[in-house]
PDB file of N, CA and C in Angstrom:
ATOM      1  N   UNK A   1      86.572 134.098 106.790  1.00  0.00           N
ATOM      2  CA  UNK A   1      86.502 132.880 106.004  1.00  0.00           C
ATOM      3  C   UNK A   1      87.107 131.696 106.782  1.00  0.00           C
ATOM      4  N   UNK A   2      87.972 132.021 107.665  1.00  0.00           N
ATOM      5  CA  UNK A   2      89.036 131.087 108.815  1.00  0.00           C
ATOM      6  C   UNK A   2      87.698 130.019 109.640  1.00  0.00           C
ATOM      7  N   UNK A   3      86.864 131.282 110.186  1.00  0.00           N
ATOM      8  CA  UNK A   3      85.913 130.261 110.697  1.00  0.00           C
ATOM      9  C   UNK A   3      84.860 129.413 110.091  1.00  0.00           C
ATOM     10  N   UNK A   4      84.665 130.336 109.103  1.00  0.00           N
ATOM     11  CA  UNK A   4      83.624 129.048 108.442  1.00  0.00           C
ATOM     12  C   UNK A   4      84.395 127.587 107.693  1.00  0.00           C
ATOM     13  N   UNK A   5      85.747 127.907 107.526  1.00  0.00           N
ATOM     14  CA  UNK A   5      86.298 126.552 106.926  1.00  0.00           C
ATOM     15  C   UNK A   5      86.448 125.496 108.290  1.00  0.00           C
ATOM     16  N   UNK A   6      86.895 126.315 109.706  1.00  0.00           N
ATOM     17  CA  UNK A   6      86.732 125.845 111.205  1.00  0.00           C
ATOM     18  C   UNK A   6      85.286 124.720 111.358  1.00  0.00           C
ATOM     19  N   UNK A   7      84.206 125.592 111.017  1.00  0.00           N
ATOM     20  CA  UNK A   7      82.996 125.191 111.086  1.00  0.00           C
ATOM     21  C   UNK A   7      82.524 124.103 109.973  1.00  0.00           C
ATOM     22  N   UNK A   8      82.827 124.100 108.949  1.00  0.00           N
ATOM     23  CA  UNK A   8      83.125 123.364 107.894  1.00  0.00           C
ATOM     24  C   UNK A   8      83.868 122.127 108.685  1.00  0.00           C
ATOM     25  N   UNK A   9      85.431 121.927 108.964  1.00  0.00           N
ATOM     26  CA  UNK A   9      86.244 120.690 109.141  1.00  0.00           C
ATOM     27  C   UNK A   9      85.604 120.402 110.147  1.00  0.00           C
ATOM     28  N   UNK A  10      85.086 120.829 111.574  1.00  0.00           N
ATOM     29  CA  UNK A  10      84.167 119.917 112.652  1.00  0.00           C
ATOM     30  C   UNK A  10      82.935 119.497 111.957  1.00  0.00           C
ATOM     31  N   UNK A  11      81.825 120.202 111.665  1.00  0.00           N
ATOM     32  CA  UNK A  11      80.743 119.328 110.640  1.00  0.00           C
ATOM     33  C   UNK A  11      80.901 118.371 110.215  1.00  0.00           C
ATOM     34  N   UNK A  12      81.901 118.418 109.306  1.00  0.00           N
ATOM     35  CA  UNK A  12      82.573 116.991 107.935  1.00  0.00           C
ATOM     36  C   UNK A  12      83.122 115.917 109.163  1.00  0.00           C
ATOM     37  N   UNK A  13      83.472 116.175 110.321  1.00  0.00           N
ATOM     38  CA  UNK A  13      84.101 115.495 110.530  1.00  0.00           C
ATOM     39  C   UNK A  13      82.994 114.606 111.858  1.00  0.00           C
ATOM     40  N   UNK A  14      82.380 115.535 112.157  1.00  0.00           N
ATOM     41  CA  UNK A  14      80.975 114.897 113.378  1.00  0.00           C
ATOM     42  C   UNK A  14      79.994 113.772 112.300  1.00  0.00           C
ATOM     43  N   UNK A  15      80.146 114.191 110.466  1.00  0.00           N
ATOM     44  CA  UNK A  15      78.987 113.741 109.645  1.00  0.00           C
ATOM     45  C   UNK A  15      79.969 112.273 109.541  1.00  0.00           C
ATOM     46  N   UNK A  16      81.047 112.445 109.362  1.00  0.00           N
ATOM     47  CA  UNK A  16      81.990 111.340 109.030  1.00  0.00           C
ATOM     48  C   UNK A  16      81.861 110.232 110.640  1.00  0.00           C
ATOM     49  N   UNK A  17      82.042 110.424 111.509  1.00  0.00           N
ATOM     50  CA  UNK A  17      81.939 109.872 112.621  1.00  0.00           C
ATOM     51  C   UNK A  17      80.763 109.365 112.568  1.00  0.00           C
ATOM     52  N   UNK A  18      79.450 110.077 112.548  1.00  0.00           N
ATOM     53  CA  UNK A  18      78.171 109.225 112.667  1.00  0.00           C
ATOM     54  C   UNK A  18      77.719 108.061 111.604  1.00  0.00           C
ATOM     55  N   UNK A  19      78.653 108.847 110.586  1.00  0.00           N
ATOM     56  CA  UNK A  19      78.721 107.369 109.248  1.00  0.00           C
ATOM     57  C   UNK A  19      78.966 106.278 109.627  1.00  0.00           C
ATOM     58  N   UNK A  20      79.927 106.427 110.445  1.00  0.00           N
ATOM     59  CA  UNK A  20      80.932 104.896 110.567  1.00  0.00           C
ATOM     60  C   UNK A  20      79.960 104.488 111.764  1.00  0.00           C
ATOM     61  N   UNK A  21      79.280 105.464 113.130  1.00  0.00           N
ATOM     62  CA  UNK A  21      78.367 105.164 113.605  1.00  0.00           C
ATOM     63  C   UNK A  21      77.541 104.094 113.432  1.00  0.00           C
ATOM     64  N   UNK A  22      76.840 104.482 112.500  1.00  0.00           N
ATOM     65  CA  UNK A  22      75.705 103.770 111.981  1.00  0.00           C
ATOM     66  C   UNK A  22      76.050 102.258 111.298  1.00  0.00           C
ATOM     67  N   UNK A  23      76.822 102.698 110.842  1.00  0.00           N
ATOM     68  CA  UNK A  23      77.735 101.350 109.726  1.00  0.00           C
ATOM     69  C   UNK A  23      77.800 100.294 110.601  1.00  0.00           C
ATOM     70  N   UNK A  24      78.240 100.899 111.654  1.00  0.00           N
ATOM     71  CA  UNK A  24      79.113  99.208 112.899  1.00  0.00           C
ATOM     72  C   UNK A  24      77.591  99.219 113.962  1.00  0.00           C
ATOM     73  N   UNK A  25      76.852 100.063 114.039  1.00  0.00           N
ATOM     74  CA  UNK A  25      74.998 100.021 114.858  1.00  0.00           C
ATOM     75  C   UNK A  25      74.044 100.143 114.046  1.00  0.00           C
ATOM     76  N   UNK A  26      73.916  99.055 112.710  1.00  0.00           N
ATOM     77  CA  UNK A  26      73.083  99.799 111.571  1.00  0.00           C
ATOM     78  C   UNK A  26      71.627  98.953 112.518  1.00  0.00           C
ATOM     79  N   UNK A  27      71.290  99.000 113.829  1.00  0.00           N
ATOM     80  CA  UNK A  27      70.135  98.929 114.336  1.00  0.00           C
ATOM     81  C   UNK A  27      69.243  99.899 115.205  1.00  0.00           C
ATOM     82  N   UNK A  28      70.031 101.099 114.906  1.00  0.00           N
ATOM     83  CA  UNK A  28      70.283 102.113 115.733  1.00  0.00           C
ATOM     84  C   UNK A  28      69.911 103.573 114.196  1.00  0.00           C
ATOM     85  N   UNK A  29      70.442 102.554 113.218  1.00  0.00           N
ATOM     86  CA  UNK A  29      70.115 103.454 111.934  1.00  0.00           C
ATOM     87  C   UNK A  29      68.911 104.419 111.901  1.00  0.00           C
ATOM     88  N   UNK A  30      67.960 103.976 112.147  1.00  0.00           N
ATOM     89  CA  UNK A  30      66.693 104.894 112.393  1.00  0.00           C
ATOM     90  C   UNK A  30      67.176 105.974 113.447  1.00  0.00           C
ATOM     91  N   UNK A  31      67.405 105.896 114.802  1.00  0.00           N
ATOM     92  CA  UNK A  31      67.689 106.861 115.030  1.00  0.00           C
ATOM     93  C   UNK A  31      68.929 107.647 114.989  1.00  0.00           C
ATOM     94  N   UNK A  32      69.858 107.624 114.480  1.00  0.00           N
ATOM     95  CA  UNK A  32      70.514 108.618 114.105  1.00  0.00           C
ATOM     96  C   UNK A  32      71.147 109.055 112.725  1.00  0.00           C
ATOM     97  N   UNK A  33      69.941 108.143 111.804  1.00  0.00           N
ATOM     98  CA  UNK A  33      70.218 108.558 110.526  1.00  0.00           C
ATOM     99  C   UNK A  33      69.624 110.551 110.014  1.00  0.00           C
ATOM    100  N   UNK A  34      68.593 110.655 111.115  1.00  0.00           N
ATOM    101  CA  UNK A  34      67.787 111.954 110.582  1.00  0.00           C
ATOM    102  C   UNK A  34      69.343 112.941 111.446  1.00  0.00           C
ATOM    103  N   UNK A  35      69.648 113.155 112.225  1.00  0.00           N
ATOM    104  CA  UNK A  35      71.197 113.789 112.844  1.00  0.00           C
ATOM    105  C   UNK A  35      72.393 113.419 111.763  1.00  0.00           C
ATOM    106  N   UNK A  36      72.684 112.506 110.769  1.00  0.00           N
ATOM    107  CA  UNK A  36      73.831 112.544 110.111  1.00  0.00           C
ATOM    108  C   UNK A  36      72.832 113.077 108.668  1.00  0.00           C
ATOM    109  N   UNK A  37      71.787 113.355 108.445  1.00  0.00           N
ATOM    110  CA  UNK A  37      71.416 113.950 107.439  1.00  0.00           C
ATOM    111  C   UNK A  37      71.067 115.773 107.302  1.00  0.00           C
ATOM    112  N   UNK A  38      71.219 115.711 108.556  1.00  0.00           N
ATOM    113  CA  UNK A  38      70.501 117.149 108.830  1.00  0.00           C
ATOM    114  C   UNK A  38      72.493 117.765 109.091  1.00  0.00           C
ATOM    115  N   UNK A  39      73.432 117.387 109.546  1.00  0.00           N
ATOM    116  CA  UNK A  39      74.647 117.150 109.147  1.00  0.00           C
ATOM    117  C   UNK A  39      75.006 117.301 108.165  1.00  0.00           C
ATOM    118  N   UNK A  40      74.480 116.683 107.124  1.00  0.00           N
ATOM    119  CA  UNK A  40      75.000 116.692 105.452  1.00  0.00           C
ATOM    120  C   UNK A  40      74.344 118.225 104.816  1.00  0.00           C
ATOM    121  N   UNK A  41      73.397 118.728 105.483  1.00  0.00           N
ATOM    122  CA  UNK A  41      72.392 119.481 104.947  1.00  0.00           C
ATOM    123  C   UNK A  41      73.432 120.889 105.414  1.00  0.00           C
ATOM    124  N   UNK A  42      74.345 120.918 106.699  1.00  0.00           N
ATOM    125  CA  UNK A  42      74.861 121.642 107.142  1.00  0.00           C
ATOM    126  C   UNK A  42      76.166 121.953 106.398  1.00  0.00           C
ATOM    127  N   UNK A  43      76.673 120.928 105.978  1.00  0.00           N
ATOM    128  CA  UNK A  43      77.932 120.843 105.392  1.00  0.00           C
ATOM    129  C   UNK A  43      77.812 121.629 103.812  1.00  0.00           C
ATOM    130  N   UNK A  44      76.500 121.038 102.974  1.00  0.00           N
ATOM    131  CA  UNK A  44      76.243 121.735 102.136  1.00  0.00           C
ATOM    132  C   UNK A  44      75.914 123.396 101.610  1.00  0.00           C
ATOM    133  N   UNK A  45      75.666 123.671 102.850  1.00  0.00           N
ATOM    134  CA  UNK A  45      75.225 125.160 103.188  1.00  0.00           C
ATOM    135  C   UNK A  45      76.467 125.811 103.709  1.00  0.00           C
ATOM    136  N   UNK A  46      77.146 125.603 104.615  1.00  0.00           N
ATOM    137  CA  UNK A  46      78.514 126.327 104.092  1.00  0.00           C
ATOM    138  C   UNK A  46      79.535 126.064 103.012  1.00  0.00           C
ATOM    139  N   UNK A  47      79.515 125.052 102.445  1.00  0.00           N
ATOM    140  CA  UNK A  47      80.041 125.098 101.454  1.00  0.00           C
ATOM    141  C   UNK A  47      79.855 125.726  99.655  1.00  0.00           C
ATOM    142  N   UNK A  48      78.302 126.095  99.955  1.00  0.00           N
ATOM    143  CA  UNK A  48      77.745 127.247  99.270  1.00  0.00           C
ATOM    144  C   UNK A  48      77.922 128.401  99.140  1.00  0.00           C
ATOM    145  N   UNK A  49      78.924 129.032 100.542  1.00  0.00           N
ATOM    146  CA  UNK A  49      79.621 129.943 101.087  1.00  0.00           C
ATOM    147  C   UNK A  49      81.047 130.039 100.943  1.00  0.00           C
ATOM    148  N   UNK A  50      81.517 128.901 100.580  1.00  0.00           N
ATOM    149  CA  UNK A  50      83.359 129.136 100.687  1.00  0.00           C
ATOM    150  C   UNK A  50      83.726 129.118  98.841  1.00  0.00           C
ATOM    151  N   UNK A  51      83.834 129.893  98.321  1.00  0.00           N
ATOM    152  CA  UNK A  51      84.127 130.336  96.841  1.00  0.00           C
ATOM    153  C   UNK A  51      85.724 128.928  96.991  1.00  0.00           C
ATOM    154  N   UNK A  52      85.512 128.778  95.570  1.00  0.00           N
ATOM    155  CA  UNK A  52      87.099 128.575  95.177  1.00  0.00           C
ATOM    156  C   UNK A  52      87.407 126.648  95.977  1.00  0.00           C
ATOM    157  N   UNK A  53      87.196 125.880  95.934  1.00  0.00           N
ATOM    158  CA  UNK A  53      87.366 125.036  97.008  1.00  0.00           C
ATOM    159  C   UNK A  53      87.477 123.705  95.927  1.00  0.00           C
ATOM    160  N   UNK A  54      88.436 122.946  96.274  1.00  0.00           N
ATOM    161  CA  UNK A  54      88.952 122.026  95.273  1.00  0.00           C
ATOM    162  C   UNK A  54      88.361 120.524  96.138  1.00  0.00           C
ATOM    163  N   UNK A  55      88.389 119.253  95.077  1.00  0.00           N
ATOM    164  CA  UNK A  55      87.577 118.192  95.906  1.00  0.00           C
ATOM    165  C   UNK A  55      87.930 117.809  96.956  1.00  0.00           C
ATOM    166  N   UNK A  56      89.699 117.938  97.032  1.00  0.00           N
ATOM    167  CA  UNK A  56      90.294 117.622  97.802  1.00  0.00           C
ATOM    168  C   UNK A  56      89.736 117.987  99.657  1.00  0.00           C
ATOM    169  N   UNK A  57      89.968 119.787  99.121  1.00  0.00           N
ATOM    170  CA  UNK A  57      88.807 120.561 100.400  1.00  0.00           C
ATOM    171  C   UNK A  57      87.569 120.023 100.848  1.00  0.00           C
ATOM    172  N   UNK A  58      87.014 119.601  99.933  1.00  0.00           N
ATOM    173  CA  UNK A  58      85.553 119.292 100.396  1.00  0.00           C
ATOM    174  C   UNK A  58      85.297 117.684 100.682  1.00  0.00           C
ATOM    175  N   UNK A  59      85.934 116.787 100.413  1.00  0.00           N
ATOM    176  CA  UNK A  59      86.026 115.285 101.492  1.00  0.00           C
ATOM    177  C   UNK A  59      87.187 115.612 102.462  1.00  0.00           C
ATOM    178  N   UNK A  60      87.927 116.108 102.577  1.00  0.00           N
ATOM    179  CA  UNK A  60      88.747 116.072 103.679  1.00  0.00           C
ATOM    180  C   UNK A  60      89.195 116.845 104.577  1.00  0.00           C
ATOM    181  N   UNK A  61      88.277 118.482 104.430  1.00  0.00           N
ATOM    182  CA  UNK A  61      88.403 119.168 104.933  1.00  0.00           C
ATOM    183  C   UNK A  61      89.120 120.413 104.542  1.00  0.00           C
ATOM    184  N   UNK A  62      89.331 121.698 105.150  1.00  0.00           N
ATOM    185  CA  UNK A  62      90.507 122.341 104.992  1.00  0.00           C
ATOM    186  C   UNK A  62      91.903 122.770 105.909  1.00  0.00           C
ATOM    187  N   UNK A  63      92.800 123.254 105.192  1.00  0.00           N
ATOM    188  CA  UNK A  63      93.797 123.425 106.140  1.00  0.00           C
ATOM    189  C   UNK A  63      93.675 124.713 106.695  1.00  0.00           C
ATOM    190  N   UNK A  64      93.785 125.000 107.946  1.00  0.00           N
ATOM    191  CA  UNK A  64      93.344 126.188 108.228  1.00  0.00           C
ATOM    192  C   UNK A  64      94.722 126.873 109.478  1.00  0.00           C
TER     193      UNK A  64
END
């Protein structure tokens, strides 16, 4: 479970980076909006996997 919360906090945190990405290059938005969505799609799918997980866990990661 250690690694998938591992795999989990880099995801959240590569999806969070390309956010702010885009935000400060929103001309650039086209291309790397389909990479911070396919990102979100990743984040959702292990987190389908980690039972028990409070909101806190899931915007900010876990402690691991």
């Amino acid at each position: 479970m250690d690694k998938l919360k591992q795999e989990y906090n880099k995801t959240l945190q590569r999806y969070y980076n390309g956010c702010d990405y885009i935000k400060e290059h929103l001309d650039e938005a086209d291309k790397y909006l389909p990479i911070v969505l396919t990102l979100l799609n990743n984040i959702n799918g292990i987190l389908n996997r980690i039972p028990n997980k409070t909101k806190e866990e899931i915007m900010n990661g876990f402690r691991t």
